[in-house]
C-alpha atoms as a PDB file:
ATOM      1  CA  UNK A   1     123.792  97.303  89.620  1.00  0.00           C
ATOM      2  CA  UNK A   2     122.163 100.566  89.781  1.00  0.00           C
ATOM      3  CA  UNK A   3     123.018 103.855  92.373  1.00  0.00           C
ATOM      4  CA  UNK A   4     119.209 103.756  93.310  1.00  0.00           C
ATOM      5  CA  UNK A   5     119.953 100.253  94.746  1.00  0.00           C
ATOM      6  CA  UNK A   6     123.010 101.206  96.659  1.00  0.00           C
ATOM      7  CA  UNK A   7     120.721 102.662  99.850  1.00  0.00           C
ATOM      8  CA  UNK A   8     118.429  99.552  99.929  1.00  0.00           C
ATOM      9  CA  UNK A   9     121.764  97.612  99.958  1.00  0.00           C
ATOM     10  CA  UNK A  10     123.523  99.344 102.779  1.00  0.00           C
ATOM     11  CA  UNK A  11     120.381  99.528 104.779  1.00  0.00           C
ATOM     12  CA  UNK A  12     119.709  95.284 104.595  1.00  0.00           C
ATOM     13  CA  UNK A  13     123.587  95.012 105.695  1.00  0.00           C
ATOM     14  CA  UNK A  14     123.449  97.256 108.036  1.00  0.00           C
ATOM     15  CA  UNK A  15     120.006  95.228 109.949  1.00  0.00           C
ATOM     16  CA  UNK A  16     121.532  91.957 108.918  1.00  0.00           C
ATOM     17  CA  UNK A  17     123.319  91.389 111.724  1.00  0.00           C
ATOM     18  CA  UNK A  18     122.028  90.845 115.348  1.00  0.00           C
ATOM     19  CA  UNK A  19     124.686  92.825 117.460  1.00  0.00           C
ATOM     20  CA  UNK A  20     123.409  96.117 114.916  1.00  0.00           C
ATOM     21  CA  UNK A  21     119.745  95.105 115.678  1.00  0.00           C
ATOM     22  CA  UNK A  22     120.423  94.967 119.086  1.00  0.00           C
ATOM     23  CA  UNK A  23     122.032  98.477 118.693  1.00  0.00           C
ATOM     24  CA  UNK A  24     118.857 100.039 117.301  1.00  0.00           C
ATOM     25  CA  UNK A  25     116.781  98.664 120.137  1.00  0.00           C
ATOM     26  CA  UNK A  26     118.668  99.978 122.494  1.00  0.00           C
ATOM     27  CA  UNK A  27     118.939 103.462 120.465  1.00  0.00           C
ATOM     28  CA  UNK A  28     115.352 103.003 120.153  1.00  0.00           C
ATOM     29  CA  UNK A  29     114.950 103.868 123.960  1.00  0.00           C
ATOM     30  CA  UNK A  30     117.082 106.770 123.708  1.00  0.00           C
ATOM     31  CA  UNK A  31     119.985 107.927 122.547  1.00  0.00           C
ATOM     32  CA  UNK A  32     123.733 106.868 123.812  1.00  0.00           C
ATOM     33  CA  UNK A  33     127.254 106.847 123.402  1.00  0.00           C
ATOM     34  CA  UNK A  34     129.369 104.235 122.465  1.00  0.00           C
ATOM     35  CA  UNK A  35     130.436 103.455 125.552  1.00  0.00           C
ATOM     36  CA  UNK A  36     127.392 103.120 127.413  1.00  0.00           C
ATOM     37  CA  UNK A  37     126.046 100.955 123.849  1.00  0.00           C
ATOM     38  CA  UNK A  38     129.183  98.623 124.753  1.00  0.00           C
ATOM     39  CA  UNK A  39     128.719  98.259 128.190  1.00  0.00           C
ATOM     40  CA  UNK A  40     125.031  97.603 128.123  1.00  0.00           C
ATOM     41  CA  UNK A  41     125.405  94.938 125.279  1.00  0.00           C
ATOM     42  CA  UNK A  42     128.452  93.415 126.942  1.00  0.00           C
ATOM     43  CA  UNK A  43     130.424  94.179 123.962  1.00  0.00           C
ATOM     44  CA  UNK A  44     133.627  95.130 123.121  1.00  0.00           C
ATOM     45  CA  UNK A  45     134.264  99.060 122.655  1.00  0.00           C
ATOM     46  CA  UNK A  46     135.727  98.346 118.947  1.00  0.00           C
ATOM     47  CA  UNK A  47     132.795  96.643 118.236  1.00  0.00           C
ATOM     48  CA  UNK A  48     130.269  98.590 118.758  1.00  0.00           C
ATOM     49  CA  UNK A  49     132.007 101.771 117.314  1.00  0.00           C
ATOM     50  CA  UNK A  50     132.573  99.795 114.122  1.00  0.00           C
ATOM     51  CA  UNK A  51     128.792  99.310 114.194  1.00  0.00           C
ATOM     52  CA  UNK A  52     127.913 102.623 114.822  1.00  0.00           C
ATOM     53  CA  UNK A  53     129.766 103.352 111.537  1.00  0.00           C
ATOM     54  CA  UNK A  54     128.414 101.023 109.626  1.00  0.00           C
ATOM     55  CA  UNK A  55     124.462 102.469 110.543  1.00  0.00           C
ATOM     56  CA  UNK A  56     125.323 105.663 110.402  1.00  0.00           C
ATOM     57  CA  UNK A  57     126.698 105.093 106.827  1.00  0.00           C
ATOM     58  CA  UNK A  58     123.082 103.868 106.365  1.00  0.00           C
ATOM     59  CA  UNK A  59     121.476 106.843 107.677  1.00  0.00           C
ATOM     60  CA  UNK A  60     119.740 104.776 110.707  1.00  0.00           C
ATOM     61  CA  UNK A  61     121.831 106.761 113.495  1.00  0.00           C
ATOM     62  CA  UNK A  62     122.973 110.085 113.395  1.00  0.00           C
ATOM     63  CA  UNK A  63     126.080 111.115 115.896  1.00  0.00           C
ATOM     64  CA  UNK A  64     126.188 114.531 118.020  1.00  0.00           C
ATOM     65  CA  UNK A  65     129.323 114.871 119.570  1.00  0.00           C
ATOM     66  CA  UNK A  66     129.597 111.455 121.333  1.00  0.00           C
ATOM     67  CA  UNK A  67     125.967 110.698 121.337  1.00  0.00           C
ATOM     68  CA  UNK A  68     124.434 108.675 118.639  1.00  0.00           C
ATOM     69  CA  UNK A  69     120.296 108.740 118.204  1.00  0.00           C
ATOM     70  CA  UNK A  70     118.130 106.811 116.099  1.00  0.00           C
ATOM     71  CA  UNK A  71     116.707 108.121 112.481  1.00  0.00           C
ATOM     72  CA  UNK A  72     113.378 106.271 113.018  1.00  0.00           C
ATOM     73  CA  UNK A  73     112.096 108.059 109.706  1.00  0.00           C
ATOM     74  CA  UNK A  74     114.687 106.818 108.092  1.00  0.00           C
ATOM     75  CA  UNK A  75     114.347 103.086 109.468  1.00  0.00           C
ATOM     76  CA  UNK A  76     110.364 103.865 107.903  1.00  0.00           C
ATOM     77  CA  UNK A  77     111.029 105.738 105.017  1.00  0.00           C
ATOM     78  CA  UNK A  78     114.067 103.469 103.565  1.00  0.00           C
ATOM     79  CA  UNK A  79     111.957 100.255 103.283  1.00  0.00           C
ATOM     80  CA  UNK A  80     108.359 101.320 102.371  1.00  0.00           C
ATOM     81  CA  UNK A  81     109.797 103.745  99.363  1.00  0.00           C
ATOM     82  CA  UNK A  82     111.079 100.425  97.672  1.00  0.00           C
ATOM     83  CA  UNK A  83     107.289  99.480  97.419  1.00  0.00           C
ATOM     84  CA  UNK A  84     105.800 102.587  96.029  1.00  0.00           C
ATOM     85  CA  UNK A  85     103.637 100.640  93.191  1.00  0.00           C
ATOM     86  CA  UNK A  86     101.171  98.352  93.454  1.00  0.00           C
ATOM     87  CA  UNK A  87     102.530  94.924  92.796  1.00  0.00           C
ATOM     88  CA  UNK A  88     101.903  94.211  89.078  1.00  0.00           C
ATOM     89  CA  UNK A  89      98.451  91.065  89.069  1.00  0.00           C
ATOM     90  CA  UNK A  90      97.671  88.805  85.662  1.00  0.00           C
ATOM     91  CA  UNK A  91      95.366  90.194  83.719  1.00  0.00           C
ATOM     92  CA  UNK A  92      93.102  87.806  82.145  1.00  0.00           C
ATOM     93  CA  UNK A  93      91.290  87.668  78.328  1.00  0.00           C
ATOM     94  CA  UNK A  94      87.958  90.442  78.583  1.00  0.00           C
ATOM     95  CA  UNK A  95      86.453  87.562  76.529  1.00  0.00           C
ATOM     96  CA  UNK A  96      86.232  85.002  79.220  1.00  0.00           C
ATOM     97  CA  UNK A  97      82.812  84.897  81.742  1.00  0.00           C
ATOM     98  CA  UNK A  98      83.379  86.640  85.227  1.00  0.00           C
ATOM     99  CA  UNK A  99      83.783  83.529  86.930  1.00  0.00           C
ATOM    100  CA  UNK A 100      86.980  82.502  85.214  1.00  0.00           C
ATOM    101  CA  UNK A 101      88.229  86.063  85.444  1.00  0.00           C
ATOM    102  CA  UNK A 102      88.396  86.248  88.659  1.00  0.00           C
ATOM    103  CA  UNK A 103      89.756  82.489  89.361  1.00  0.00           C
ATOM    104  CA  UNK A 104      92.597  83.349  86.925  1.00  0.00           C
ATOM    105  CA  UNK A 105      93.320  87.035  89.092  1.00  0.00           C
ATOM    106  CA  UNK A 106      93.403  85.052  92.250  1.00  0.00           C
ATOM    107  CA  UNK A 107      95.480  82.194  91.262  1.00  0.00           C
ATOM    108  CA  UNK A 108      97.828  83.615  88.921  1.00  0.00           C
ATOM    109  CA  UNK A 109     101.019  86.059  89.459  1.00  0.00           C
ATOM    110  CA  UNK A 110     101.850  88.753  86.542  1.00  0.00           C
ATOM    111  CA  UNK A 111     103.655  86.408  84.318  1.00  0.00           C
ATOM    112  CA  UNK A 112     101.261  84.004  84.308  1.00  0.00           C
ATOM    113  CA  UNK A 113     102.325  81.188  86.463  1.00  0.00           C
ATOM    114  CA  UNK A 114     100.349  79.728  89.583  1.00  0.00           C
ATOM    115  CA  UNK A 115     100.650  81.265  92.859  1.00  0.00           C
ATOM    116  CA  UNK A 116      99.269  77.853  93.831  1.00  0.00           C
ATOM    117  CA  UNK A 117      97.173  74.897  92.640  1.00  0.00           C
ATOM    118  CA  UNK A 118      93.881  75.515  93.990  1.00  0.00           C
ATOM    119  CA  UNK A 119      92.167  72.864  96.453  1.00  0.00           C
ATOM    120  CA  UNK A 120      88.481  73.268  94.921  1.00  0.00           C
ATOM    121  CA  UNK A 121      87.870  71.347  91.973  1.00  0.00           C
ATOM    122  CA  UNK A 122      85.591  73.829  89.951  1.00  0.00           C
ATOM    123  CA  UNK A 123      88.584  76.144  90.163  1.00  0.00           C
ATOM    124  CA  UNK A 124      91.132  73.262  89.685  1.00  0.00           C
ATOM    125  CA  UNK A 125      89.210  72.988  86.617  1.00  0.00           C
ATOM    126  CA  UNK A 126      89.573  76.688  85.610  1.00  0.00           C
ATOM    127  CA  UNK A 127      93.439  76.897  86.048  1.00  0.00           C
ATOM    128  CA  UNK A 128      94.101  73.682  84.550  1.00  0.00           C
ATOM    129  CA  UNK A 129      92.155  74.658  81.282  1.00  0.00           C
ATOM    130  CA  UNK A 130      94.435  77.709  81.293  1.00  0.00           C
ATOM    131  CA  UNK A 131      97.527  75.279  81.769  1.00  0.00           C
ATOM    132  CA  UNK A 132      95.949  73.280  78.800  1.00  0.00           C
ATOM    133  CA  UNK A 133      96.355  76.161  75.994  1.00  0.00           C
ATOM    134  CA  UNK A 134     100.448  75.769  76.409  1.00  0.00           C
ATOM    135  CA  UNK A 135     100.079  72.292  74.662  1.00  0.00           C
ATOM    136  CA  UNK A 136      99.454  72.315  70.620  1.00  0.00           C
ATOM    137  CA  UNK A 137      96.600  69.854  69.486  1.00  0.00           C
ATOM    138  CA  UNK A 138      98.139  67.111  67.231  1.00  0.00           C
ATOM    139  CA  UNK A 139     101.712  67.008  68.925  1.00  0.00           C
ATOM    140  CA  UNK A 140     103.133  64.262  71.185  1.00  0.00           C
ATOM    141  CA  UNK A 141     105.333  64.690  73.991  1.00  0.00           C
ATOM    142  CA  UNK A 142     107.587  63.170  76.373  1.00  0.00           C
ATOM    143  CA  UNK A 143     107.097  63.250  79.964  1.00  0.00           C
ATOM    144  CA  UNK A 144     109.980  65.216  79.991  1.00  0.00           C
ATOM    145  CA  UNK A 145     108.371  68.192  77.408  1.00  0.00           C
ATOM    146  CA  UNK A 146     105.552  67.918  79.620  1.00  0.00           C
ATOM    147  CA  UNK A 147     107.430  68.696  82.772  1.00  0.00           C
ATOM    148  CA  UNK A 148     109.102  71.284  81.297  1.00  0.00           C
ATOM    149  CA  UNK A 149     105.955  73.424  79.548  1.00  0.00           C
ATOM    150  CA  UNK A 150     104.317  73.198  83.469  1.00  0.00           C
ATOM    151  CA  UNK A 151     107.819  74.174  84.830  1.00  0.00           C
ATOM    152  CA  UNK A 152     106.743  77.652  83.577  1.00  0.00           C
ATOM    153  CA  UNK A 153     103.929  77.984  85.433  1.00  0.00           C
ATOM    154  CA  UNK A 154     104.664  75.808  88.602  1.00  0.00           C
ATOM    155  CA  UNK A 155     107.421  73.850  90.017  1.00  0.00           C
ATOM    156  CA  UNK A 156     105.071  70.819  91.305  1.00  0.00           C
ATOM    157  CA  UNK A 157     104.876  68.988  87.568  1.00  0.00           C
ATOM    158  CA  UNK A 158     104.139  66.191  88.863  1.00  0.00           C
ATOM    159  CA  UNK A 159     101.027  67.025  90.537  1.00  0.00           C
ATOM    160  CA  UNK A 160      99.610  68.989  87.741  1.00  0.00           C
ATOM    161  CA  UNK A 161     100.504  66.706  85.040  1.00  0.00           C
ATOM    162  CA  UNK A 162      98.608  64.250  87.086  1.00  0.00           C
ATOM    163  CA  UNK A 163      95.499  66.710  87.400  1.00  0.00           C
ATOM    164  CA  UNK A 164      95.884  67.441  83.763  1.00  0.00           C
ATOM    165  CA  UNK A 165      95.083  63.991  82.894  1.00  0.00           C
ATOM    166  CA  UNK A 166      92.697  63.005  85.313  1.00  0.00           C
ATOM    167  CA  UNK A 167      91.027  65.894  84.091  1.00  0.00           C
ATOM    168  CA  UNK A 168      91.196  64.426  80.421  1.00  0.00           C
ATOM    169  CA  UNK A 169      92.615  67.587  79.432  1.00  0.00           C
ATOM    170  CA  UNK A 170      96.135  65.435  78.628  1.00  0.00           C
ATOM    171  CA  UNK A 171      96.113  61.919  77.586  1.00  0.00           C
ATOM    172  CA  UNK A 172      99.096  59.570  77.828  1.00  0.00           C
ATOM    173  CA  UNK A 173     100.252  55.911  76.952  1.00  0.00           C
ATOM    174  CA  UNK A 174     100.328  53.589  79.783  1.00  0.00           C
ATOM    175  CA  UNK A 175     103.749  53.457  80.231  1.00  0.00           C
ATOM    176  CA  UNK A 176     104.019  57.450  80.635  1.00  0.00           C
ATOM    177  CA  UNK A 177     106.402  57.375  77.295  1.00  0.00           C
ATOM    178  CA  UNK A 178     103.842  60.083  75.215  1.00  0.00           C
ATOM    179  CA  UNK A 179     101.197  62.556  76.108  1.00  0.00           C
ATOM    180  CA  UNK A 180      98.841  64.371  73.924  1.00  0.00           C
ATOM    181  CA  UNK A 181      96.206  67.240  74.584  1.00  0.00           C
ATOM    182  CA  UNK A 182      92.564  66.065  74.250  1.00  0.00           C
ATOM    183  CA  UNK A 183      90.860  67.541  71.269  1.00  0.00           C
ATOM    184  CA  UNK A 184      87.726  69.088  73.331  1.00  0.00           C
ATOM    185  CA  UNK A 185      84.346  67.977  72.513  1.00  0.00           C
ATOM    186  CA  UNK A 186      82.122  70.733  72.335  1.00  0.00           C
END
């Protein structure tokens, strides 16, 4: 694990529990000392001064004397700076008409697999072509090589093998023993 976590780690167990929460609130409205934190929480004094050391190890209160205040930038700046990129999107093929494009953007996370199966059909159709290029023309497979190409892109095989074929994008024996991909017909 890495130093630059260490912060972002102290700071979730420091919010992660409810008496600490209810801590900050109350610091929130101004600033207090331990005893007046224990008695307005109902809390015993040990308690709350083991909390108060646990946040201000975070950095979310600071302590003067025997008063402890909030570090609202801190309670800001701790959380947003772990976001400081854009989150990464799927870039699709330049070759490929607008249309598909942006289907393929909207639907599909960085890595390539679905954010979700779309409800409309003429972009059902567009993602499940895409799903359809993980399968090499010629080659059989089990239901169980099936399930386990779509497990990289979604974890609801079932519903998207099932879309795959009624799409006659797959093909498969009666008995769900072997599947093929359709040769296309253009």
């Amino acid at each position: 694990m890495d130093n630059e976590d260490t912060p972002v780690l102290d700071f979730v167990k420091a919010v992660s529990d409810p008496d600490r929460l209810r801590i900050i609130g109350l610091l929130a409205r101004g600033d207090a000392t331990t005893r007046q934190l224990a008695d307005q929480l109902g809390t015993p004094f040990r308690q709350v001064f083991n909390h108060l050391g646990l946040l201000e190890f975070a950095g979310i209160v600071h302590r003067s004397g025997e008063l402890f205040s909030l570090d609202e930038t801190a309670l800001e700046r701790l959380p947003m700076g772990q976001f400081p990129q854009p989150r990464e999107k799927y870039i699709p093929a330049r070759d490929l008409d607008a249309n598909t494009r942006k289907v393929l953007t909207a639907y599909l996370n960085a890595d390539g697999s679905l954010k979700h199966f779309p409800a409309q059909s003429s972009r059902q159709r567009i993602i499940l072509d895409y799903l359809t290029a993980a399968f090499e023309p010629g080659r059989v497979y089990s239901e169980k090589e099936v399930n386990a190409i779509l497990r990289r892109f979604h974890p609801d095989t079932a519903t998207i093998r099932r879309a795959l074929v009624e799409a006659a994008l797959l093909a498969r024996e009666a008995d769900g023993s072997k599947y093929w991909r359709v040769e296309s017909r253009e």
